[in-house]
C-alpha atoms as a PDB file:
ATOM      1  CA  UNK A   1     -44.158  60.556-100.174  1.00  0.00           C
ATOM      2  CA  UNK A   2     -42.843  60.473 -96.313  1.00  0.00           C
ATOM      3  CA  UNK A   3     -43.645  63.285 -94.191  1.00  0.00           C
ATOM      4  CA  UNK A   4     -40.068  64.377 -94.392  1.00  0.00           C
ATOM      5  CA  UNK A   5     -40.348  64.559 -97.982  1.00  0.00           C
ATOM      6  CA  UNK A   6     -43.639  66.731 -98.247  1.00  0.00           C
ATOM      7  CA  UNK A   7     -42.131  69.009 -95.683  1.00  0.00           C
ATOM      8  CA  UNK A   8     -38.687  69.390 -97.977  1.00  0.00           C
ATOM      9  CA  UNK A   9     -41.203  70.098-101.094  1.00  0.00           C
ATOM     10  CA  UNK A  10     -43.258  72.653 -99.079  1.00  0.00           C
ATOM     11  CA  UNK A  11     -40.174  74.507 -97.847  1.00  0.00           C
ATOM     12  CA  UNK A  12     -38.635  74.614-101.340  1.00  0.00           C
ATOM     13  CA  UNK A  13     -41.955  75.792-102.768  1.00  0.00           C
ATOM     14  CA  UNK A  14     -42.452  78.508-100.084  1.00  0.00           C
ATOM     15  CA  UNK A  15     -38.779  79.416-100.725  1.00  0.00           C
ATOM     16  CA  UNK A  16     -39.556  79.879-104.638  1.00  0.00           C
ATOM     17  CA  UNK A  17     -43.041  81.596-104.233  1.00  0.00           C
ATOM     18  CA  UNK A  18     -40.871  84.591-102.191  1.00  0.00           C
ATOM     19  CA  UNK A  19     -38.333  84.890-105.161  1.00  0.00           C
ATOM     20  CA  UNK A  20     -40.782  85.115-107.706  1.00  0.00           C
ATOM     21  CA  UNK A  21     -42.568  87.881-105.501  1.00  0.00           C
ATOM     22  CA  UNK A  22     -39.280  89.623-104.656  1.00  0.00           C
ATOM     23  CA  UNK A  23     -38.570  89.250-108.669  1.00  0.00           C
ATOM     24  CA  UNK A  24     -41.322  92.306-109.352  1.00  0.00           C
ATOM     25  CA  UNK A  25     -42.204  93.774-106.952  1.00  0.00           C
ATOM     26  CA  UNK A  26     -39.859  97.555-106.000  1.00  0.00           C
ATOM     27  CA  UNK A  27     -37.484  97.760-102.873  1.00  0.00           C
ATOM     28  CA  UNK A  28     -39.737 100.174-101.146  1.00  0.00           C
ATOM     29  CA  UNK A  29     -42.962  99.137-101.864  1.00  0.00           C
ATOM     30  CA  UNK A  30     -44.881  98.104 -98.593  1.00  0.00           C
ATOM     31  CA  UNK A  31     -45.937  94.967 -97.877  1.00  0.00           C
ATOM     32  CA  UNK A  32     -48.988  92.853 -95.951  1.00  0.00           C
ATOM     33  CA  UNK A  33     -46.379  92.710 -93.192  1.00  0.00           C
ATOM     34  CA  UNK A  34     -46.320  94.709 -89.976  1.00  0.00           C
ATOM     35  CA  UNK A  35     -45.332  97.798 -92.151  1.00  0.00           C
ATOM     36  CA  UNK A  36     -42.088  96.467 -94.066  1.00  0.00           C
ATOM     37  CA  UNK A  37     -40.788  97.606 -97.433  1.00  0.00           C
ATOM     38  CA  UNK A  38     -39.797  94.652 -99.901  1.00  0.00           C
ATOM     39  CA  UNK A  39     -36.909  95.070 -98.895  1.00  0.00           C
ATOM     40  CA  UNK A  40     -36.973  94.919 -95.123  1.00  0.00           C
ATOM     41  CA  UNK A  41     -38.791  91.590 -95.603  1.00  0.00           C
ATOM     42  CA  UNK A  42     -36.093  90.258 -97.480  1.00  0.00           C
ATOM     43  CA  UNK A  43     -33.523  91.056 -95.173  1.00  0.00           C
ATOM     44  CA  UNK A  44     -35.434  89.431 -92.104  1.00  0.00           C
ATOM     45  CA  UNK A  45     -36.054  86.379 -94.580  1.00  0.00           C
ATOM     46  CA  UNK A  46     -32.357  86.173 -94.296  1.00  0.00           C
ATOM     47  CA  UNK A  47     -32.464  86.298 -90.451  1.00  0.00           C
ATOM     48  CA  UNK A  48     -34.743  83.516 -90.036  1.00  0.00           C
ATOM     49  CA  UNK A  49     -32.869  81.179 -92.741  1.00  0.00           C
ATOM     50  CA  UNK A  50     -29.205  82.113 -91.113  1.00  0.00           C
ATOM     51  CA  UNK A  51     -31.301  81.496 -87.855  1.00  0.00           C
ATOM     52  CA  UNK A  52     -32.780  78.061 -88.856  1.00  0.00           C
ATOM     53  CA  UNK A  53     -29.467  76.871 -89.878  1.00  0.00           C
ATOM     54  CA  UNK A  54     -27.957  77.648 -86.615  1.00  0.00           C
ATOM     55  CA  UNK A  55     -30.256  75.823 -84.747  1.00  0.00           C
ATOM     56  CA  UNK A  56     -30.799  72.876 -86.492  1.00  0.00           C
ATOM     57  CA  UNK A  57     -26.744  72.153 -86.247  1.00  0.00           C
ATOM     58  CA  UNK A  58     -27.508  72.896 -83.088  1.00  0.00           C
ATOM     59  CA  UNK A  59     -30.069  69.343 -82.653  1.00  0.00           C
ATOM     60  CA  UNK A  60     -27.114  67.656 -84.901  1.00  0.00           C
ATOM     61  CA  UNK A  61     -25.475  68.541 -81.974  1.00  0.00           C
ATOM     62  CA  UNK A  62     -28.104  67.073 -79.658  1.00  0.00           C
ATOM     63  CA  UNK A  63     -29.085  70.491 -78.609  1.00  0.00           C
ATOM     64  CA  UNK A  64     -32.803  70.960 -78.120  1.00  0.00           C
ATOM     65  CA  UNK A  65     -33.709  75.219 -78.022  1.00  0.00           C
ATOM     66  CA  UNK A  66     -36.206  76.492 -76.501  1.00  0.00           C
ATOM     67  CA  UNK A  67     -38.742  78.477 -78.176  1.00  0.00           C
ATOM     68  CA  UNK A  68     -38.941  82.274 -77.984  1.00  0.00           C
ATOM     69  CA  UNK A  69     -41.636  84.253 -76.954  1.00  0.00           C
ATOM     70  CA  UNK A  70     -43.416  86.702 -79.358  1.00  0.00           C
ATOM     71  CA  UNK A  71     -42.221  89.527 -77.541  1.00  0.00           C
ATOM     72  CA  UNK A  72     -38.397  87.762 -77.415  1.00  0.00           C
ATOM     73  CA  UNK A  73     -38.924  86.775 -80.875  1.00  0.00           C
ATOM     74  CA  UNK A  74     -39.436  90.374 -81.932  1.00  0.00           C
ATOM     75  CA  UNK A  75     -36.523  91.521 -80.137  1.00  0.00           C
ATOM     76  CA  UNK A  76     -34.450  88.680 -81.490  1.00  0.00           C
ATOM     77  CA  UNK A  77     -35.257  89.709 -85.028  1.00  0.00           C
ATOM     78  CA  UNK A  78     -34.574  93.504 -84.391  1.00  0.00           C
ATOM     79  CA  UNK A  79     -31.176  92.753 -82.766  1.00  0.00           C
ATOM     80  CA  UNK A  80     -30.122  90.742 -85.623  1.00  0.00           C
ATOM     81  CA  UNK A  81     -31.697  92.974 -88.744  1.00  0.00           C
ATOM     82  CA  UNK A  82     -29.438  95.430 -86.535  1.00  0.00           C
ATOM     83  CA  UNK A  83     -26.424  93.324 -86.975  1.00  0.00           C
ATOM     84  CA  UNK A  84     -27.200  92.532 -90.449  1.00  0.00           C
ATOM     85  CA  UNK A  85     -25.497  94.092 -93.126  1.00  0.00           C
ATOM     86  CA  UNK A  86     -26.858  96.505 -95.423  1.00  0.00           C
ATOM     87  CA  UNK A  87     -26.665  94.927 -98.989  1.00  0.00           C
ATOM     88  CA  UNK A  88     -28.951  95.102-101.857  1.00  0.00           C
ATOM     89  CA  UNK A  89     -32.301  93.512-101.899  1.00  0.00           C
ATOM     90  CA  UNK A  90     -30.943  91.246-104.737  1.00  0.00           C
ATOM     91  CA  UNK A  91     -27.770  90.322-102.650  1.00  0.00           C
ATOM     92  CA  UNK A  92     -30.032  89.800 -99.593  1.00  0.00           C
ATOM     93  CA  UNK A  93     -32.226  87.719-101.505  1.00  0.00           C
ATOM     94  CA  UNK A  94     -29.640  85.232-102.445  1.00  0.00           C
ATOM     95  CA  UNK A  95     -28.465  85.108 -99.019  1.00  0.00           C
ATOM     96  CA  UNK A  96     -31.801  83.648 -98.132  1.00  0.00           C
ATOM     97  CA  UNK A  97     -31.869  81.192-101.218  1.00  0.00           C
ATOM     98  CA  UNK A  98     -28.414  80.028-100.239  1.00  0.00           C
ATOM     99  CA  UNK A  99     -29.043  79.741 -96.140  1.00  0.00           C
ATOM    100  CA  UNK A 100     -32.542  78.651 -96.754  1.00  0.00           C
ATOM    101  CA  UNK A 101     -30.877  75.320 -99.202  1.00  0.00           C
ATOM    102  CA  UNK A 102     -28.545  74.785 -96.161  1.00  0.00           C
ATOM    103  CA  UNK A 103     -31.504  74.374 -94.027  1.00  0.00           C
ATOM    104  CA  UNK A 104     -32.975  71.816 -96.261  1.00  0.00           C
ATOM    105  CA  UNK A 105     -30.025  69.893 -96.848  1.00  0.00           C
ATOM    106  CA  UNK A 106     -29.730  70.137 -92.690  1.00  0.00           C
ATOM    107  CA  UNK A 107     -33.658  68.779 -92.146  1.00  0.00           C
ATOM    108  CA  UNK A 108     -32.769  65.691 -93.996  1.00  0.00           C
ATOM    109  CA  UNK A 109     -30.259  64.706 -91.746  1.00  0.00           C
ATOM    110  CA  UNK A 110     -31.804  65.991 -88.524  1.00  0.00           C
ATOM    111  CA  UNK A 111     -35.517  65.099 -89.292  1.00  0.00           C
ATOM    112  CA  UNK A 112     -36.153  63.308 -86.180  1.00  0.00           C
ATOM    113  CA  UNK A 113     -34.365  64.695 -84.147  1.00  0.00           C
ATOM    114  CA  UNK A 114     -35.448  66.801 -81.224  1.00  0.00           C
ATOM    115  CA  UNK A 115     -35.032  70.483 -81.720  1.00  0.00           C
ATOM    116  CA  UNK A 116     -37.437  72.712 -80.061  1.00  0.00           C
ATOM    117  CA  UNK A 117     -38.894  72.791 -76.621  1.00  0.00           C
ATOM    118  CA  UNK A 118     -42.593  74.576 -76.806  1.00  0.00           C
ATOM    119  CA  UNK A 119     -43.681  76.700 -74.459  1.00  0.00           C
ATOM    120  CA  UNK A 120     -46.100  74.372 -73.384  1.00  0.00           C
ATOM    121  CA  UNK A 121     -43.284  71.562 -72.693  1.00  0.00           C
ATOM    122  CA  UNK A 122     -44.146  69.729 -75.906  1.00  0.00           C
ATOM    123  CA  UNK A 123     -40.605  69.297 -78.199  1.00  0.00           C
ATOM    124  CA  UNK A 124     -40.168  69.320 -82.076  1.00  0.00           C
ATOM    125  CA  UNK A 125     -38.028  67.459 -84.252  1.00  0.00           C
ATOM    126  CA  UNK A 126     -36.269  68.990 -87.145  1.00  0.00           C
ATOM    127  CA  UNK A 127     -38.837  68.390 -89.621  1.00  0.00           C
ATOM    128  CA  UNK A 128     -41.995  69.687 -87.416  1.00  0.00           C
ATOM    129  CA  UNK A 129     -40.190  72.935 -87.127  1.00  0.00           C
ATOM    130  CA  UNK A 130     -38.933  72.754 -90.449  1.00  0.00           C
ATOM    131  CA  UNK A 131     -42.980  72.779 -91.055  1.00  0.00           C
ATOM    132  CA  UNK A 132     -43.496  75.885 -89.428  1.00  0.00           C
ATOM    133  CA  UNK A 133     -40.575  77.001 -91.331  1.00  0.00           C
ATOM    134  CA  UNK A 134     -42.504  76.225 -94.575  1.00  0.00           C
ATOM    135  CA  UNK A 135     -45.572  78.348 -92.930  1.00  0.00           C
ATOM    136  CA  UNK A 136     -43.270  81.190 -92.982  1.00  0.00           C
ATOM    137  CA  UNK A 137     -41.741  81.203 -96.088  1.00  0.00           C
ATOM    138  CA  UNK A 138     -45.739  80.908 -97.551  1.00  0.00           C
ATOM    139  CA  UNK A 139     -47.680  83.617 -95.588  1.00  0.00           C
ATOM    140  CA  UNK A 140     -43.832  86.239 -96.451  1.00  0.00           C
ATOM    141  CA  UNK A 141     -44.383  85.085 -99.798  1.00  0.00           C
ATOM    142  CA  UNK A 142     -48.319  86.006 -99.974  1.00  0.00           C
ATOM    143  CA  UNK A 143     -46.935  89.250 -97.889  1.00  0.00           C
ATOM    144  CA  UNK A 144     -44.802  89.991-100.879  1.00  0.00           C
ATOM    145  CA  UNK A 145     -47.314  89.056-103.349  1.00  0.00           C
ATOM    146  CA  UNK A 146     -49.925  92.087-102.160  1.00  0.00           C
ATOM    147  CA  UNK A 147     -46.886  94.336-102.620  1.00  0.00           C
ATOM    148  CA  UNK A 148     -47.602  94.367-106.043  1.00  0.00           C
ATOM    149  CA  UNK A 149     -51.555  93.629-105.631  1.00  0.00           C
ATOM    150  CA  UNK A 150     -50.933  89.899-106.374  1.00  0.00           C
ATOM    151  CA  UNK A 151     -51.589  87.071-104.208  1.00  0.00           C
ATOM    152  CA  UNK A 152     -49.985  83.748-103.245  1.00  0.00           C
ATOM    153  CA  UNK A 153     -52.138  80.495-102.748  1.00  0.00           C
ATOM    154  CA  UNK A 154     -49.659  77.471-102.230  1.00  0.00           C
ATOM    155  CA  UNK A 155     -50.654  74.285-103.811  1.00  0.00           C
ATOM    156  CA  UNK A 156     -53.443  72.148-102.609  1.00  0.00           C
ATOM    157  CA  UNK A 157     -50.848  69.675-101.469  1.00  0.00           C
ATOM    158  CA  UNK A 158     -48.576  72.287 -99.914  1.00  0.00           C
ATOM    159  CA  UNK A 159     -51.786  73.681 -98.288  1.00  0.00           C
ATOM    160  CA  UNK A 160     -52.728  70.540 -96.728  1.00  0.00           C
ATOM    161  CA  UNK A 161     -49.492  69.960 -95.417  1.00  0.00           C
ATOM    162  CA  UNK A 162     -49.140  73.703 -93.867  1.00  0.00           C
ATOM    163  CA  UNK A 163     -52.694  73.341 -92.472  1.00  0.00           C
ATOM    164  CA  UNK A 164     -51.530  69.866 -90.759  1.00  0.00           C
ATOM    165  CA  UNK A 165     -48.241  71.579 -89.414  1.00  0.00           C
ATOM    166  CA  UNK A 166     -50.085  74.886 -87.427  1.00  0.00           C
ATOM    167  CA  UNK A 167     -52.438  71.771 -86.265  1.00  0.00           C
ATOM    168  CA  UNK A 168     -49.482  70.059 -84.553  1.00  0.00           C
ATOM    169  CA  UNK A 169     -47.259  73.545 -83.182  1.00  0.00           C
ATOM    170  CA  UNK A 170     -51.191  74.985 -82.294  1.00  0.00           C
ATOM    171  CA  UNK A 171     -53.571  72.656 -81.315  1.00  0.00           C
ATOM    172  CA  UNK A 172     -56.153  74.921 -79.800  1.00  0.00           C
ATOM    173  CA  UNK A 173     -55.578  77.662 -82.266  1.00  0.00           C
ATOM    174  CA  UNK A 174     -56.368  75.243 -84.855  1.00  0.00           C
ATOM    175  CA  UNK A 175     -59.329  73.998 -83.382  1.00  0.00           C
ATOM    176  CA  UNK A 176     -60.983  77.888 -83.485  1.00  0.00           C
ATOM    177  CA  UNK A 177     -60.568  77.519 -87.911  1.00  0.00           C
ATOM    178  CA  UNK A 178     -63.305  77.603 -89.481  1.00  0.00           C
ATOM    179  CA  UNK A 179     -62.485  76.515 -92.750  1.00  0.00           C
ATOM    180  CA  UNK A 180     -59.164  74.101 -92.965  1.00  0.00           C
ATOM    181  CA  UNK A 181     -58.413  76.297 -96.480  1.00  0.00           C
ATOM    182  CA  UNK A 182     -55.386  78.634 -96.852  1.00  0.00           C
ATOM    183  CA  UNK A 183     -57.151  82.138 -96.474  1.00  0.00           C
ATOM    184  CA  UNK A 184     -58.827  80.587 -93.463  1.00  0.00           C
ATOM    185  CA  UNK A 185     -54.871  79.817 -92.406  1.00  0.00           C
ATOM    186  CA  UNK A 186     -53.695  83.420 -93.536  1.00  0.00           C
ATOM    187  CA  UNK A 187     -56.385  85.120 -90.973  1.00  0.00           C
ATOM    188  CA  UNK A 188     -55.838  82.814 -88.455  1.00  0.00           C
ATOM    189  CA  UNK A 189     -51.849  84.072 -88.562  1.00  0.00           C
ATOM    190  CA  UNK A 190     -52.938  87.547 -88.649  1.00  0.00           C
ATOM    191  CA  UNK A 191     -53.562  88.392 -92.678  1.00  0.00           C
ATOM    192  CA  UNK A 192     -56.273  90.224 -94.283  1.00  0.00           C
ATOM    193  CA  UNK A 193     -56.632  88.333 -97.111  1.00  0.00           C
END
């Protein structure tokens, strides 16, 4: 399998482990995550997927972006839950299944592609941000999981892959893991697991 191809496989399975979490767990339960309902963690999963579409057509394009601050990255993703419209967790959820397929179908064209500039100069093609991507759609899904007292542990495959990933976008972060295992991962990103 090509490194393209376990990236594709990780995002899909990171984009089914959040369904299946969404699938029981109540709109305004709380989740793992900075104080969101269910259902304000499916709308910003919808952000991020509308998001990831845009700027990968954007390295189609031959545009490279340049990464966002955590601070501008939280702003970003206020002002555009802000914009979003209010729908139904359901309807919001499908959203995401729909712009997060567009995303993977984009990745396979794009994969090498240079798409974002670091802050530390170094750039990513399509399919190492589509990596971190995957990352996302895992640690939301394990943040939906505790909603409902559950958990989410990917794959050992999957885990290897999203381990390898945070390696390349956080080399000295990675470094400081103790264990290269996914709960090691989740309290590296911030999780009490």
């Amino acid at each position: 399998m090509t490194e393209v191809e376990a990236i594709q496989r990780v995002l899909a399975s990171g984009m089914a482990a959040c369904t299946d979490a969404v699938a029981s767990a109540p709109d305004d339960r709380a989740t793992a995550c900075d104080g969101w309902t269910v259902r304000d963690l499916v709308r910003h999963l919808e952000v991020v997927a509308g998001s990831n579409v845009l700027w990968t057509s954007a390295a189609l394009g031959g545009r490279v972006r340049r990464a966002l601050s955590e601070p501008d990255q939280d702003a970003f993703n206020h002002e555009m839950l802000e914009r979003l419209p209010r729908r139904s967790t359901a309807a919001h959820l499908e959203r995401f299944v729909e712009l997060a397929d567009d995303h993977v179908r984009l990745v396979r064209a794009t994969a090498a592609m240079p798409m974002t500039e670091l802050g530390d100069g170094r750039v990513l093609t399509a399919a190492e941000h589509a990596g971190l991507v995957a990352l996302e759609w895992h640690v939301h899904a394990w943040d939906l999981a505790r909603s409902n007292g559950d958990s989410h542990l990917p794959e050992a495959d999957d885990v290897a892959v999203l381990i390898d990933v945070w390696a390349t976008a956080d080399p000295a972060a990675a470094a400081e893991l103790d264990l290269p295992t996914w709960t090691g991962l989740l309290r590296a990103l911030g999780r009490q697991p």
